[in-house]
Protein backbone atom coordinates (compact mmCIF):
# COMPACT_ATOMS: atom_id res chain seq x y z
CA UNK A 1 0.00 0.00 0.00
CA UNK A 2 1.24 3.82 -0.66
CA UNK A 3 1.69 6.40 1.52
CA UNK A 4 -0.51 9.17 1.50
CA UNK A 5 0.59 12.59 0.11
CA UNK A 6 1.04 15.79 1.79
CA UNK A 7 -1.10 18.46 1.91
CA UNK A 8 -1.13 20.33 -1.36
CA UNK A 9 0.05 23.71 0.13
CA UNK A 10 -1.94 26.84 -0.12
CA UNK A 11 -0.99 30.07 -1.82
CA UNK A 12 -2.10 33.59 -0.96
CA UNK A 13 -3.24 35.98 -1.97
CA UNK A 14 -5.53 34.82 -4.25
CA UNK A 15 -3.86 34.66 -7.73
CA UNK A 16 -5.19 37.39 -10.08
CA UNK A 17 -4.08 41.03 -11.67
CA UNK A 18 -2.91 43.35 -9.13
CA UNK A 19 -1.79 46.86 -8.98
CA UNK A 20 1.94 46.50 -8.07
CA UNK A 21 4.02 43.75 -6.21
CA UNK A 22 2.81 41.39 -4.20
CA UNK A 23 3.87 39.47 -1.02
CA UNK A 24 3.33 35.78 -1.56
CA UNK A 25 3.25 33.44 1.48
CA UNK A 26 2.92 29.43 0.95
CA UNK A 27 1.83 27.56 3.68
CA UNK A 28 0.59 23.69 4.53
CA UNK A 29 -1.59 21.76 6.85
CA UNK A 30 0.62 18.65 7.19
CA UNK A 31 2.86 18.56 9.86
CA UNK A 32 6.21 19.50 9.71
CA UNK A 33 5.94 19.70 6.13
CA UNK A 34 8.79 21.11 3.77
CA UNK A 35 7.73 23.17 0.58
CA UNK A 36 9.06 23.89 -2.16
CA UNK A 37 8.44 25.76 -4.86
CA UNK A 38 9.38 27.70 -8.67
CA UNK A 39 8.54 31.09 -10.22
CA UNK A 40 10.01 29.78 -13.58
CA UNK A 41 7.24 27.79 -15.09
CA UNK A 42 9.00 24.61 -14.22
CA UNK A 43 7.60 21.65 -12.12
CA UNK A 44 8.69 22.04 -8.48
CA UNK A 45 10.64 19.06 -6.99
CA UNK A 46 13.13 18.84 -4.06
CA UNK A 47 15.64 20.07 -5.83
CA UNK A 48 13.58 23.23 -6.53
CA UNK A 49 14.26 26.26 -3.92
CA UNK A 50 12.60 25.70 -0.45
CA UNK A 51 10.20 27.90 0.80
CA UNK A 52 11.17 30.16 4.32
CA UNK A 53 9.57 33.02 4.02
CA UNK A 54 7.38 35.56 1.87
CA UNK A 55 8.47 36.10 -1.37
CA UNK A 56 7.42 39.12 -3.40
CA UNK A 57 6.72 39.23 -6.59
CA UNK A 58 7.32 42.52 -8.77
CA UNK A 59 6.45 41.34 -12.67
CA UNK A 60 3.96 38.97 -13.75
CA UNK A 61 4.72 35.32 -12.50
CA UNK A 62 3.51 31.88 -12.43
CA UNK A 63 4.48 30.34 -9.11
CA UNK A 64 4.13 26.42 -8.48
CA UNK A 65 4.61 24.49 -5.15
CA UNK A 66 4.47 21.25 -3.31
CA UNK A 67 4.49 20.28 -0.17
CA UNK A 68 6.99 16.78 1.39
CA UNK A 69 6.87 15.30 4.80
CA UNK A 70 8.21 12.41 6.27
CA UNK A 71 5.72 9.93 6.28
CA UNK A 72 3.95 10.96 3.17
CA UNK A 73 4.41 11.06 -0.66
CA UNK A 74 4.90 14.45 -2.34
CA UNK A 75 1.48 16.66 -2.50
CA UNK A 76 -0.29 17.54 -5.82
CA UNK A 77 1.40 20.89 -7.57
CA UNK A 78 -0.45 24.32 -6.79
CA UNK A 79 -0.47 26.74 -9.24
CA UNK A 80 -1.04 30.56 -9.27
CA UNK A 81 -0.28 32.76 -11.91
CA UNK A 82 -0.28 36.70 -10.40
CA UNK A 83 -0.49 39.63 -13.34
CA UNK A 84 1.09 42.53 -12.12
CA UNK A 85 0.50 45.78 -13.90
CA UNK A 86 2.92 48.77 -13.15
């Protein structure tokens, strides 16, 4: 039998168009999960950089994350794509 995945992590704010840069936060309800995630278009794996904090994004971005913890299988990918007009 498999494990079960992780969480798939949340992304906020919601993604959208928006006005001028915006500070991204990535969280996840499994415990002691590790996230990870990439602003590139590209599918995020371990390798990819891990999240620690807000990041903020100035231009228009796609950003794409997962969540691992021991004890489960990596989560789905999340995807939100953020417009920003300046």
């Amino acid at each position: 039998m498999g494990t079960a995945p992780a969480a798939t992590p949340a992304i906020t704010p919601a993604p959208g168009s928006y006005a001028g840069p915006q500070m991204i936060t990535i969280s996840d309800t499994t415990p002691n999960a590790a996230i990870y995630y990439t602003t590139d278009g590209t599918t995020p794996t371990t390798a990819s950089k891990r999240y620690s904090g807000p990041v903020v994004i100035t231009q228009t971005t796609m950003v794409q994350a997962v969540a691992i913890a021991s004890g489960y299988t990596m989560s789905q990918v999340v995807t939100a794509t953020y417009m920003i007009a300046m």
